[in-house]
Protein backbone atom coordinates (compact mmCIF):
# COMPACT_ATOMS: atom_id res chain seq x y z
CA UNK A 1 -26.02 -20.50 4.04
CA UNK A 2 -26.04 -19.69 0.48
CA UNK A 3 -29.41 -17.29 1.22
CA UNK A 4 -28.70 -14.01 2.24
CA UNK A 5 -30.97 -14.51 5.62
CA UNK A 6 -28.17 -17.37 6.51
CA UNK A 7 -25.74 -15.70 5.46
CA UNK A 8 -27.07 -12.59 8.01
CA UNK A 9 -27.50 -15.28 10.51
CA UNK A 10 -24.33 -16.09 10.07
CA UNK A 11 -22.41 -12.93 10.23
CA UNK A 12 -24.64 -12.20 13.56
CA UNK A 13 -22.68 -15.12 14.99
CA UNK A 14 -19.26 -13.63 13.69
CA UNK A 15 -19.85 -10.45 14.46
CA UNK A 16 -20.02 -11.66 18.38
CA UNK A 17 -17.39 -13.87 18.26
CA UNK A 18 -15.43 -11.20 16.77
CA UNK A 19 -16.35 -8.40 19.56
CA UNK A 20 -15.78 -11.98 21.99
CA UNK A 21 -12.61 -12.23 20.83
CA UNK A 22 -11.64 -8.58 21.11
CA UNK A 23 -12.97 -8.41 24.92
CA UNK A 24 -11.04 -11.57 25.95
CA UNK A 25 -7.95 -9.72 24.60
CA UNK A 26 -8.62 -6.27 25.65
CA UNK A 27 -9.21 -8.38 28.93
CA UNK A 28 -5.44 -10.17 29.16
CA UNK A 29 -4.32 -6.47 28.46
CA UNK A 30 -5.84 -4.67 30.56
CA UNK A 31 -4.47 -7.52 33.41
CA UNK A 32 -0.69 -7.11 32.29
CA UNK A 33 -0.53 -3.13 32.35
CA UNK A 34 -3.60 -2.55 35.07
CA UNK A 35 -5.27 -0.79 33.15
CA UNK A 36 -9.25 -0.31 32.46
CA UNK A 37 -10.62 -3.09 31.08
CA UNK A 38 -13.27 -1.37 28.36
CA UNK A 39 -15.80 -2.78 29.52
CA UNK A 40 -15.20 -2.03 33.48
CA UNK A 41 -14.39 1.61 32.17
CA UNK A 42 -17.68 1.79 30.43
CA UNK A 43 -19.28 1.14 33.50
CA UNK A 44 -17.49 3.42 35.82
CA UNK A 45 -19.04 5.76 33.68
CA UNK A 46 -22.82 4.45 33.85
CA UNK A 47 -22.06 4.83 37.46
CA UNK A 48 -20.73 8.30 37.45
CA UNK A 49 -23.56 9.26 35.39
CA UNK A 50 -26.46 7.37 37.16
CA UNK A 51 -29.46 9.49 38.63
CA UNK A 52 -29.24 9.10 42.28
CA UNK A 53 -32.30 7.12 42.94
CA UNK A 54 -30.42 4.31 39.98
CA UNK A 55 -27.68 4.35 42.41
CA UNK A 56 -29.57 3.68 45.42
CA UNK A 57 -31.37 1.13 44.04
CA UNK A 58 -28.64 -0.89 42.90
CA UNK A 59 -27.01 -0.48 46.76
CA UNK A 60 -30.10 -1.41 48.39
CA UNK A 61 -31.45 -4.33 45.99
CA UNK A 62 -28.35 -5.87 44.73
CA UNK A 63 -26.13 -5.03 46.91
CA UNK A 64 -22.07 -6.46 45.77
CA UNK A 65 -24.04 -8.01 42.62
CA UNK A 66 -24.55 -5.00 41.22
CA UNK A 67 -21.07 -5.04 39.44
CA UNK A 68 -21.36 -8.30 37.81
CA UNK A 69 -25.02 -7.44 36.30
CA UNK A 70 -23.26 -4.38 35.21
CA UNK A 71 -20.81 -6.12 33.09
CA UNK A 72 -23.03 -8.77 31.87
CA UNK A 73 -25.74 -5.87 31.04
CA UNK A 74 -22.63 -4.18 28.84
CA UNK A 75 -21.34 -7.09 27.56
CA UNK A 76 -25.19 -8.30 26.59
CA UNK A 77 -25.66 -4.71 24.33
CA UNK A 78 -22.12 -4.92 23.11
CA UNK A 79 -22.88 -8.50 21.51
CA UNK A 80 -26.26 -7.04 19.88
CA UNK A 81 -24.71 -4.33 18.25
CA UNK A 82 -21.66 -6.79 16.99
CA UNK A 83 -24.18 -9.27 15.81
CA UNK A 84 -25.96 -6.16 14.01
CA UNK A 85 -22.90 -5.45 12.61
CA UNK A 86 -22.29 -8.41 11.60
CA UNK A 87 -25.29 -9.33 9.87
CA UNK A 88 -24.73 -5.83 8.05
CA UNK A 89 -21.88 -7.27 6.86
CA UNK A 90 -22.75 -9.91 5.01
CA UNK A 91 -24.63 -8.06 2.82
CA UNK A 92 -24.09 -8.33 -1.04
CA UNK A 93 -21.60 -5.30 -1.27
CA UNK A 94 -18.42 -4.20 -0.13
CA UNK A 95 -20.66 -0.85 1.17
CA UNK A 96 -22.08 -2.99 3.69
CA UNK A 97 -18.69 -4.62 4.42
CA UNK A 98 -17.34 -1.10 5.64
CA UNK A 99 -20.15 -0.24 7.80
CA UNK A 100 -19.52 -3.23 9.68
CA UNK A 101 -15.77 -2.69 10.25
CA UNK A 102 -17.09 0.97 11.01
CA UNK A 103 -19.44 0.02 13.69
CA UNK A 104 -16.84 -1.71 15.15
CA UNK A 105 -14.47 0.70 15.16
CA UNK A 106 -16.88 3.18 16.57
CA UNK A 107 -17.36 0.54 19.91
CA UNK A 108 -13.79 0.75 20.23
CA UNK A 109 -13.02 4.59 19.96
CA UNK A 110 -16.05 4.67 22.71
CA UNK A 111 -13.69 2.60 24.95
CA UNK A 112 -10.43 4.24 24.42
CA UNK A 113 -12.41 7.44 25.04
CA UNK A 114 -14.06 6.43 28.24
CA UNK A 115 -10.75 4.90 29.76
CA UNK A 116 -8.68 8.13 28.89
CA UNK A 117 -11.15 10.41 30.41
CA UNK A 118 -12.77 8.05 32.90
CA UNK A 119 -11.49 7.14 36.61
CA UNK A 120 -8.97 4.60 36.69
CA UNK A 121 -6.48 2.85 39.25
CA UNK A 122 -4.27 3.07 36.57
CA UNK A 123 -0.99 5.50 36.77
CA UNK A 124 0.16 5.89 33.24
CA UNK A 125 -1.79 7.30 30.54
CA UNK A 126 -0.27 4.19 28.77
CA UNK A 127 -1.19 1.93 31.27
CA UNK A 128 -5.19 3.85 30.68
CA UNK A 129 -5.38 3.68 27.26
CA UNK A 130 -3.52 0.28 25.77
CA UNK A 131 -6.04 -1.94 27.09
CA UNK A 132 -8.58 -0.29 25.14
CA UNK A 133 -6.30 0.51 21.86
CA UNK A 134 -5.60 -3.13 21.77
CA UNK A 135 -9.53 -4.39 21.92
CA UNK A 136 -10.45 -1.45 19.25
CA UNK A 137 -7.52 -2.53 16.84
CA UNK A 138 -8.38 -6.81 17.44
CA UNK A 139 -12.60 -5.54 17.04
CA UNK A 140 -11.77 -4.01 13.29
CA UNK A 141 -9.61 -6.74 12.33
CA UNK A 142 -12.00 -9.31 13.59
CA UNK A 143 -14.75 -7.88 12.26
CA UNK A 144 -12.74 -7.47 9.06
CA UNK A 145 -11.94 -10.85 8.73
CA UNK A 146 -15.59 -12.01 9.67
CA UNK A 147 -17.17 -9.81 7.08
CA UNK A 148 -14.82 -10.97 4.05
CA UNK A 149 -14.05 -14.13 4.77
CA UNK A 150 -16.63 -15.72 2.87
CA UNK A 151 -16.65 -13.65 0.13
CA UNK A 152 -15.83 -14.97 -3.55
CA UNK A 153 -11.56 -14.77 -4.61
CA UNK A 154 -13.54 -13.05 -7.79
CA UNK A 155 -15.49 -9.63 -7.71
CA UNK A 156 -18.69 -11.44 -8.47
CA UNK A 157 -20.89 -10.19 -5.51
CA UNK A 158 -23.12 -13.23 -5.73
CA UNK A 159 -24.73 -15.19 -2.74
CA UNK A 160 -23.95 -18.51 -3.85
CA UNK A 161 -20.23 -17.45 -3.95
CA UNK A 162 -20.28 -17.89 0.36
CA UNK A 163 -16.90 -19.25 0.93
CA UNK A 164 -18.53 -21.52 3.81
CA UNK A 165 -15.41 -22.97 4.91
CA UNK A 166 -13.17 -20.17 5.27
CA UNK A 167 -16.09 -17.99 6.89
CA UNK A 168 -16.17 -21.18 10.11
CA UNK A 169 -12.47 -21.48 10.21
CA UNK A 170 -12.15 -17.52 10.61
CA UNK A 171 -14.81 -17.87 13.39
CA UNK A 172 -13.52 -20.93 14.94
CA UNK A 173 -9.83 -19.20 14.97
CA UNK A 174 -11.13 -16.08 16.97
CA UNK A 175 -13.41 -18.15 19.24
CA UNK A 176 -9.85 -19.75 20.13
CA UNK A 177 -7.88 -16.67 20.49
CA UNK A 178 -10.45 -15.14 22.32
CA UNK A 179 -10.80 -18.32 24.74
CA UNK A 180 -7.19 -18.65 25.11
CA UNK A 181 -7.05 -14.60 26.13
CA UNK A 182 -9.70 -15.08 28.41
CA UNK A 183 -8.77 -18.73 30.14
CA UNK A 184 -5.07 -16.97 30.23
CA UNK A 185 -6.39 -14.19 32.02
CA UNK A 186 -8.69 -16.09 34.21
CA UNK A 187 -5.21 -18.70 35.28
CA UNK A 188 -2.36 -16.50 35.52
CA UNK A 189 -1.78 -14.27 38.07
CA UNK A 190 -0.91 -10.50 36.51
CA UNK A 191 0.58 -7.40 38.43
CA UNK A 192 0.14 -7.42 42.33
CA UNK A 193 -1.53 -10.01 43.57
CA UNK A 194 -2.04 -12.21 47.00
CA UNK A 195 1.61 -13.13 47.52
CA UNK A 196 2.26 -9.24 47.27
CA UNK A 197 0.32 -8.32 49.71
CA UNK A 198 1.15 -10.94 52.09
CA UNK A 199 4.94 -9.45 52.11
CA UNK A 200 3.57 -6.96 53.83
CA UNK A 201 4.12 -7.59 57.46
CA UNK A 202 1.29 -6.42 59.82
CA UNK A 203 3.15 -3.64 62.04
CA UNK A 204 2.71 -4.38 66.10
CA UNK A 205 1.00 -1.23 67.31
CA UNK A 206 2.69 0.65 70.02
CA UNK A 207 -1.05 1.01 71.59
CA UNK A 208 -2.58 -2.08 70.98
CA UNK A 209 -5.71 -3.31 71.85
CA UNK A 210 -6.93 -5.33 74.42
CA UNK A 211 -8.94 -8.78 74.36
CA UNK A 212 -12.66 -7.73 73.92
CA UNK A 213 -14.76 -7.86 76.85
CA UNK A 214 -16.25 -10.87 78.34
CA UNK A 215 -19.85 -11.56 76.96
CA UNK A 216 -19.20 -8.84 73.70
CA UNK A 217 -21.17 -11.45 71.89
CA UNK A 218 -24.70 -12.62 72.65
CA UNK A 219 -25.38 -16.30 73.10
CA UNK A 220 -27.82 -16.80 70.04
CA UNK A 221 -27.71 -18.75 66.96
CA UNK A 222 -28.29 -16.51 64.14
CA UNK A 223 -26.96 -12.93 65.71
CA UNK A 224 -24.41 -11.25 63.86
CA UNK A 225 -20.93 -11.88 64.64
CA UNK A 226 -18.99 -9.09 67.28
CA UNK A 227 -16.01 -9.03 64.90
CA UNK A 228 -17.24 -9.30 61.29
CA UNK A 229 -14.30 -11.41 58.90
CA UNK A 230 -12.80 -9.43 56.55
CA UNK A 231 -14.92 -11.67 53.98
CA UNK A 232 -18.13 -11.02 55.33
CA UNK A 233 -17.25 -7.30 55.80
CA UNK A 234 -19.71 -4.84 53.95
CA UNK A 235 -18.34 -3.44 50.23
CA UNK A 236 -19.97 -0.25 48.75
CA UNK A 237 -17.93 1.62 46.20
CA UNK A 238 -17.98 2.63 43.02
CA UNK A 239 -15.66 0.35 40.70
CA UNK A 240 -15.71 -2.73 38.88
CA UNK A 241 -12.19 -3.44 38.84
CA UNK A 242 -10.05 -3.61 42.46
CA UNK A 243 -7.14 -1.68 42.42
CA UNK A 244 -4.13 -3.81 43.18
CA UNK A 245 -1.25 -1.40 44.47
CA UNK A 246 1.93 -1.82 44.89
CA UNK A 247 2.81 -1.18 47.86
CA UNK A 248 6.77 -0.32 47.29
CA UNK A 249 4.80 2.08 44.27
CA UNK A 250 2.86 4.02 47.07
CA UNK A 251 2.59 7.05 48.53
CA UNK A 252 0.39 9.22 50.22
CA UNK A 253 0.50 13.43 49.60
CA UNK A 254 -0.26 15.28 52.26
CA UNK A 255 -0.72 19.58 51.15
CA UNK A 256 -2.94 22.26 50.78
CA UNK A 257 -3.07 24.34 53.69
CA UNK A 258 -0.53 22.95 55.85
CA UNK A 259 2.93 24.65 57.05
CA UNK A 260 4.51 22.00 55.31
CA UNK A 261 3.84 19.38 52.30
CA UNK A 262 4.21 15.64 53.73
CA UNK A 263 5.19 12.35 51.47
CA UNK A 264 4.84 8.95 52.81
CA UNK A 265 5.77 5.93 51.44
CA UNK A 266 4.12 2.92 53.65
CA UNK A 267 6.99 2.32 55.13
CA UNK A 268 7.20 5.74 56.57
CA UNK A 269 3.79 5.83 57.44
CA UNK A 270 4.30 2.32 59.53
CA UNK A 271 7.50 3.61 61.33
CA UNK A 272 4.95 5.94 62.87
CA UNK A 273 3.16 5.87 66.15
CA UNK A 274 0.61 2.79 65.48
CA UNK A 275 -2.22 2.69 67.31
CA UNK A 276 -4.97 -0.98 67.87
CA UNK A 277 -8.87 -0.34 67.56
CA UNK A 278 -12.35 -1.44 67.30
CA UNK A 279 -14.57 -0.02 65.20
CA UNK A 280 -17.74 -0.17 63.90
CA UNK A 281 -18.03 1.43 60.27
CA UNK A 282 -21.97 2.24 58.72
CA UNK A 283 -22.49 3.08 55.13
CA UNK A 284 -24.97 5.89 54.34
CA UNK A 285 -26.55 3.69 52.10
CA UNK A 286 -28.19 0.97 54.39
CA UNK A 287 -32.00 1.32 54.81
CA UNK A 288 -33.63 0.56 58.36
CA UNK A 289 -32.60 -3.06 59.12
CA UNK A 290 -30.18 -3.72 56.27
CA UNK A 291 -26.57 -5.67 55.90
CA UNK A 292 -23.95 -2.48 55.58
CA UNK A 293 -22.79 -2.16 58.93
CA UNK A 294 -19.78 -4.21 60.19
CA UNK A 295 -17.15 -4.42 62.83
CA UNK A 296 -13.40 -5.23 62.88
CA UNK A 297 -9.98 -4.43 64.94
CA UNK A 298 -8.19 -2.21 62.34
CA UNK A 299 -4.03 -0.80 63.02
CA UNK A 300 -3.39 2.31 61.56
CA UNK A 301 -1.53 5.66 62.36
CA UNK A 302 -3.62 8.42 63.89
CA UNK A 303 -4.72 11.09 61.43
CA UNK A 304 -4.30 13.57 64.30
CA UNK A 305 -0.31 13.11 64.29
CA UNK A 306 0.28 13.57 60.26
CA UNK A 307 -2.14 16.77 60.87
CA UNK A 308 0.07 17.95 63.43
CA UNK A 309 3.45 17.00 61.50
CA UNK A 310 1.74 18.98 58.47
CA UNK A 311 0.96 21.50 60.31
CA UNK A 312 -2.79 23.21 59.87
CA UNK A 313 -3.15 26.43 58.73
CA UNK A 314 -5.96 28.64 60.28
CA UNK A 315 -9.30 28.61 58.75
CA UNK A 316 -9.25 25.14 57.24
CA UNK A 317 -12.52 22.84 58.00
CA UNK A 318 -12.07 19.77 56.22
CA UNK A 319 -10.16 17.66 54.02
CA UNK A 320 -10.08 16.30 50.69
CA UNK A 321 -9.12 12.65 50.74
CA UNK A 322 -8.18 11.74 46.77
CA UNK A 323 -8.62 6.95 45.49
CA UNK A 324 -6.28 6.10 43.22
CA UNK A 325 -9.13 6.41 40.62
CA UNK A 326 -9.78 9.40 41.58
CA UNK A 327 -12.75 9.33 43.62
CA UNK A 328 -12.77 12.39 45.95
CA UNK A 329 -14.44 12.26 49.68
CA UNK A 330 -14.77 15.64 51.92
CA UNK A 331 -14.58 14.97 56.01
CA UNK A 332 -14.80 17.65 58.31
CA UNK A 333 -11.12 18.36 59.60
CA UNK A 334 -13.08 18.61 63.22
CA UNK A 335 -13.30 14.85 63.27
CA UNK A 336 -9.83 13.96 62.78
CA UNK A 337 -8.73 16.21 65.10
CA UNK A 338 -10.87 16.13 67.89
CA UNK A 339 -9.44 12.85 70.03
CA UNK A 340 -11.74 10.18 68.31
CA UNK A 341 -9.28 7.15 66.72
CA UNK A 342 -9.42 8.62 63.22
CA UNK A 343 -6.23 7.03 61.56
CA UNK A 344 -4.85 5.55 58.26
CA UNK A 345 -5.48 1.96 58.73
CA UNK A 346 -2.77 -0.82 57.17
CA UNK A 347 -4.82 -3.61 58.59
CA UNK A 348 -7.79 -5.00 59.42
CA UNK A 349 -8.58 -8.09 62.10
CA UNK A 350 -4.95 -9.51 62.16
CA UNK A 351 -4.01 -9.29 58.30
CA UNK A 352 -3.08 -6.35 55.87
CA UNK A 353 -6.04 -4.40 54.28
CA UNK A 354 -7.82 -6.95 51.70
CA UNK A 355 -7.72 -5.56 48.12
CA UNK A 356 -11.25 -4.50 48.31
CA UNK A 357 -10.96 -3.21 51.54
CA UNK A 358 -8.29 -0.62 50.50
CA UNK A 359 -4.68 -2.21 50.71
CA UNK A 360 -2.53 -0.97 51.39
CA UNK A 361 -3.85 1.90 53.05
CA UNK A 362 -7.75 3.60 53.96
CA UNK A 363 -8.98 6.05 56.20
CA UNK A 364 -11.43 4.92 58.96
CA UNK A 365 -13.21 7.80 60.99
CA UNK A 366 -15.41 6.56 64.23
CA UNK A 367 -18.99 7.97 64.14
CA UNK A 368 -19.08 9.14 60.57
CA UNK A 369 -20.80 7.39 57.61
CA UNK A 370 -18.22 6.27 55.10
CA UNK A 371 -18.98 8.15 52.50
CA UNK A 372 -17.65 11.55 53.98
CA UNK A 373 -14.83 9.41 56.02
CA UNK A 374 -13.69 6.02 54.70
CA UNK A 375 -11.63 6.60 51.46
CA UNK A 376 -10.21 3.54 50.36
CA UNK A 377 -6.81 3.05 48.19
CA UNK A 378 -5.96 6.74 49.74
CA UNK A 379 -3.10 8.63 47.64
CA UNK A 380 -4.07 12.12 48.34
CA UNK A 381 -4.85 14.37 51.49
CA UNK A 382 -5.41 18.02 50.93
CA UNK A 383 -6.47 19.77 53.91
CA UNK A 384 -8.55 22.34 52.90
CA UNK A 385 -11.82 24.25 53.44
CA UNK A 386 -15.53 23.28 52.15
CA UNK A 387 -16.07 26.42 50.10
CA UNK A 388 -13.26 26.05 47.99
CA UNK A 389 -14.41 22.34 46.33
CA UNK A 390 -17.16 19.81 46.07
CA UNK A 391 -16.84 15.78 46.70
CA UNK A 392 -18.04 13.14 44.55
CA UNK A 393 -21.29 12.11 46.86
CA UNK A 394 -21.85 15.96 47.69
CA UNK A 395 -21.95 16.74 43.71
CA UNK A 396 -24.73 13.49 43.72
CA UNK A 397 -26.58 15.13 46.07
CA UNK A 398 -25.76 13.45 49.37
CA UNK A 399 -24.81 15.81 52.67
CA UNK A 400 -21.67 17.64 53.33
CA UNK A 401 -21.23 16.37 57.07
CA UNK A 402 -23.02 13.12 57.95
CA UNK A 403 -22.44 11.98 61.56
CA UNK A 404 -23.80 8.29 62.11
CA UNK A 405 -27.25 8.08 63.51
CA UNK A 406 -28.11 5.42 66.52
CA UNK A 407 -29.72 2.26 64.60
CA UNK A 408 -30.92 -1.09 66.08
CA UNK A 409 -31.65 -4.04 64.00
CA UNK A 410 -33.17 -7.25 64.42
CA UNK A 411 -31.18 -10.11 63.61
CA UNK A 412 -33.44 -13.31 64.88
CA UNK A 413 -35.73 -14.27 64.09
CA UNK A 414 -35.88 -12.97 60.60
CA UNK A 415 -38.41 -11.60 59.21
CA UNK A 416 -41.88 -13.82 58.09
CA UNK A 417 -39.80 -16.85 60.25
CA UNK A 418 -41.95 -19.79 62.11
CA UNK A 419 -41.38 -20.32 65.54
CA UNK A 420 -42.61 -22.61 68.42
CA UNK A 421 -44.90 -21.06 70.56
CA UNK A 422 -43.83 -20.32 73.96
CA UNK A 423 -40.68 -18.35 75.70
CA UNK A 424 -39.13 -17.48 72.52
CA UNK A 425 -35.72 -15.22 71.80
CA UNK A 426 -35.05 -12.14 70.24
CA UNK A 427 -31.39 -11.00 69.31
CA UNK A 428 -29.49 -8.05 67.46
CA UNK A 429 -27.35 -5.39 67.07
CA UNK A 430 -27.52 -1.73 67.83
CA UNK A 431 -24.98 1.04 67.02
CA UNK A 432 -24.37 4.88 67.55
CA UNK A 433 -20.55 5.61 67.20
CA UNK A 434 -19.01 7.92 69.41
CA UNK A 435 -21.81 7.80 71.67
CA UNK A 436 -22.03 4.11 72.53
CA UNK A 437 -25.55 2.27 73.40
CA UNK A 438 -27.29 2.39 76.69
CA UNK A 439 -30.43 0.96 76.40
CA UNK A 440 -32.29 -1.28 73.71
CA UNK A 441 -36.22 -1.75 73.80
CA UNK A 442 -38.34 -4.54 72.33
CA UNK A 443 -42.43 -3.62 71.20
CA UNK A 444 -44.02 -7.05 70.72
CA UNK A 445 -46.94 -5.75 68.53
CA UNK A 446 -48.44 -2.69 69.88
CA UNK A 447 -47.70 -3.24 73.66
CA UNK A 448 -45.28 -1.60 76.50
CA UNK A 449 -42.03 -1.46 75.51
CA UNK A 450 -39.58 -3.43 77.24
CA UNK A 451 -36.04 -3.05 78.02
CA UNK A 452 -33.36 -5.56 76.31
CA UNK A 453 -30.51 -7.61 77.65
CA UNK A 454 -27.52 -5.79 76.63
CA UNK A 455 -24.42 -7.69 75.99
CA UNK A 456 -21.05 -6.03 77.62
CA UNK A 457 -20.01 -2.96 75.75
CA UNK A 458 -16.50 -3.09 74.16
CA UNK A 459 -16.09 0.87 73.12
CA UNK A 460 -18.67 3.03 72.66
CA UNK A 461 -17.11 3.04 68.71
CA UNK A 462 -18.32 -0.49 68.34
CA UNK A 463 -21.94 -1.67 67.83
CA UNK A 464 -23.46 -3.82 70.88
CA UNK A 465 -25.48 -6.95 70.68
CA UNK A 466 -28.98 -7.27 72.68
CA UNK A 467 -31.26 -9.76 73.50
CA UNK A 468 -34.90 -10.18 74.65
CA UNK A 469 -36.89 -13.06 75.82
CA UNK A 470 -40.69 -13.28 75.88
CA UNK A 471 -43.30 -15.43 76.13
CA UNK A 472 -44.72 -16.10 72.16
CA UNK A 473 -48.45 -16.96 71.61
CA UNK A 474 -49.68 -18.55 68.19
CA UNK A 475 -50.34 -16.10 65.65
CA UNK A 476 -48.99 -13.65 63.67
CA UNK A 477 -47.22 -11.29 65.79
CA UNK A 478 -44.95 -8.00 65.00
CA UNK A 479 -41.65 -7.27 66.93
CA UNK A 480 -39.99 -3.81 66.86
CA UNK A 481 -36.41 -2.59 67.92
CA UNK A 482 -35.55 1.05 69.40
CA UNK A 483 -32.40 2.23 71.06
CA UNK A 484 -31.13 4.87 73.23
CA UNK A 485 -27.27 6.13 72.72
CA UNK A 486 -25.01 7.05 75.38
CA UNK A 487 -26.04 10.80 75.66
CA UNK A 488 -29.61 9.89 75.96
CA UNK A 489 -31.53 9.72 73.07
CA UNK A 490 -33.59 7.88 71.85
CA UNK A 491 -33.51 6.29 68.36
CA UNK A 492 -36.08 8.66 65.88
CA UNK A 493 -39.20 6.69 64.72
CA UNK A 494 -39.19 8.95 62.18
CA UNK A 495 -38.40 7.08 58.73
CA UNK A 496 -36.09 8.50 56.74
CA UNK A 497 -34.46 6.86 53.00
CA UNK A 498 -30.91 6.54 53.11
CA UNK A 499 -30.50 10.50 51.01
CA UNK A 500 -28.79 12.50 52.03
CA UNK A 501 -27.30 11.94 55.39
CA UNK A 502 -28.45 8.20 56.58
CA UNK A 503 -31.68 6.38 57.12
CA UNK A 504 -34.12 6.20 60.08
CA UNK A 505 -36.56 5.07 61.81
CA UNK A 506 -37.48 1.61 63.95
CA UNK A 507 -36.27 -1.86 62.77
CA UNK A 508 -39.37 -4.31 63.11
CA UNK A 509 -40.08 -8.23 61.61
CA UNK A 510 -43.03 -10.25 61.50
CA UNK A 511 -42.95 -13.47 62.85
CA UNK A 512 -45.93 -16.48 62.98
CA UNK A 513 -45.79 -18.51 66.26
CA UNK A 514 -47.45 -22.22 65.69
């Protein structure tokens, strides 16, 4: 170590184990007060400022994993500039020493910026900011301490002066302080949590549903679930970090141009008229065939009656729903006013709203894609008109209005799957909500079309399973899906990508028959 390429080495390996140890602390901080972890507000940002076809890409290839590559991408460039740093710092002058500290203080201002002016679940601008105050004051004093800790008690500036055991018990001290943040973090239980949530009692809803139908769900290994569990339930948003509300701490704002301005706490909201659906909900975001459409039995309180206790003023056309964090979603005051089951939901198949699902309260809107309908961790309603403002999605270049568009999908047998020749068994979903299914149709490569088994229909808000036997020869053969919705017609061919207002086109998978 006594060379000044060891001793570079060296300060590489402090400078990440100081930025480590500043992370795991900004970490147990940012769990106490619920604030913005730096890093997670960092990335809201990246988000925010992705080009489109970045975002879509992420959605369609990586899906919920997204987030964690996200963080480990951050995390990854935060540890090369700290071992940069670092290695700067070890350098044979007190110069070099200062740069170091500097560079660290620089990472830290960028995360106290980014969390003040960032979106955040957080409610206090204290709550915002200390999580990344904390992690910039720990990175300079680590850093600090890495940088001069082996450095001479004289003013000698000489490499073989490399105090080498003070500089490994300064390291070895912050890798424990930064390991005992983290494993702290990762083992106690911080601000509303599980047992929170599961005070709150699931309201019985004056209009509740019935049992679903006989034969909802189609008799074939491998087809989706009718009722998707809440675990297996698609997630698209936008943050790294759930929001965990309170729910004593919320409330929901209903203004703009109403007769009257409307707060709800949630037990107000549950003392309302509750109402017991089933509903399938599509994200704009899945491509022909893909994973983001799922079904559950949601409770909520119809949109329609807070409209009407509001009171609408004339020439309003939609609404501005308002996250915690800030997000902002625009939905066409037409569609929660026009008899569909639009409501605030407080639960979802039997429990209250999961924490990435929205606890303790989301919209769901029937036959529109989510992003113009299904704002999670809701706090603010405005009803309004589309002139006068501009959504998040709509300023990203996605459509104002987006009504779902009838899809079918394949489900078995997957696609570039082996089967036995002979009568063989095809099985999957189709959807059009508000309109319902009528007929599904099966192409086995380029012959007639043939008409599907449907399984019984349980609303036509709900997707419905199909099925379709045929007789498979060996070879390679291609199978194709098309549906018809309620009103009559038929499922476009046309292919579409998922921008602006949904995908299209016909669901097919290629199968070899031995």
């Amino acid at each position: 170590m006594g060379t000044s390429r060891g001793r570079q080495a060296a300060g590489a390996v402090g400078g990440v184990v100081a930025a480590g140890a500043a992370l795991s602390v900004g970490y147990l901080v940012a769990a106490v007060t619920g604030g913005p972890w730096p890093v997670d507000a960092v990335g809201v940002q990246v988000i925010d400022w992705s080009p489109g076809p970045v975002k879509d890409f992420a959605v369609r290839e990586l899906g919920t994993a997204d987030r964690p590559l996200l963080r480990a991408g951050i995390c990854v460039v935060l540890a090369l500039v700290a071992a940069t740093a670092g290695a700067i710092g070890m350098g044979n002058s007190r110069r070099r020493t200062g740069v170091a500290v500097g560079i660290a203080a620089g990472l830290g201002v960028v995360g106290v910026v980014f969390a003040a002016f960032g979106r955040s679940a957080a409610d206090g601008v204290v709550d915002r900011l200390l999580p990344a105050i904390v992690t910039l004051v720990v990175a300079v004093l680590a850093m600090a301490l890495v940088v001069r800790a082996p450095r001479p008690k004289t003013e000698a500036e000489q490499p073989e002066g490399f105090d080498r055991r003070r500089f490994l018990v300064t390291v070895a001290g912050l890798a424990v302080a930064g390991a005992a943040a983290w494993s702290t973090t990762r083992v106690a239980s911080f601000g509303p949590g599980d047992a929170v949530r599961a005070k709150f009692r699931v309201p019985t809803p004056a209009d509740a549903a019935g049992p679903l139908p006989a034969g909802v769900q189609a008799d074939v290994p491998g087809v989706s679930r009718f009722v998707t569990p809440n675990a297996r339930f698609y997630r698209v948003d936008t943050l790294l970090q759930v929001p965990r509300i309170d729910p004593d701490d919320w409330e929901l704002r209903i203004h703009g141009m109403v007769n009257k301005e409307v707060r709800l706490s949630l037990g107000d909201l549950v003392e309302r008229r509750l109402i017991e659906r089933d509903i399938t909900l599509t994200c704009v975001s899945n491509e022909v065939g893909g994973p983001y459409v799922s079904t559950a039995r949601w409770i909520g309180v119809p949109i329609a009656d807070i409209l009407a206790e509001a009171g609408v003023r004339n020439g309003a056309d939609a609404v501005k729903s308002t996250s915690i964090d800030g997000l902002t979603i625009g939905t066409p005051l037409s569609a929660l006013t026009d008899g569909r089951d639009a409501i605030f939901a407080v639960a979802m198949n039997g429990e209250p709203l999961p924490f990435e699902h929205g606890f303790p309260v989301r919209m769901v809107v029937p036959g529109l894609y989510g992003f113009v309908s299904a704002t999670k961790w809701i706090v603010d309603f405005e009803v309004t008109r589309f002139q006068d403002f501009s959504a998040y999605w709509t300023d990203r270049g996605w459509s104002v209005e987006a009504p779902v568009k009838t899809a079918s999908r394949i489900d078995v047998p997957k696609g570039f799957a082996t089967i036995k020749a002979g009568p063989a068994v095809a099985a999957g979903v189709a959807w059009a909500q508000q309109r319902g299914i009528r007929k599904v149709e099966v192409q086995v490569d380029s012959g007639a079309w043939q008409e599907a088994t449907l399984a019984a229909e349980d609303t036509i808000d709900t997707w419905r399973q199909w099925t379709f036997r045929w007789d498979a020869t060996p070879g390679n053969h291609k199978l194709t899906v098309r549906a018809t919705d309620g009103d009559g017609n038929l499922q476009t061919a046309q292919r579409a990508a998922p921008r602006p207002n949904g995908s299209s086109g016909l669901h097919n998978t290629v199968v070899t028959v031995e």
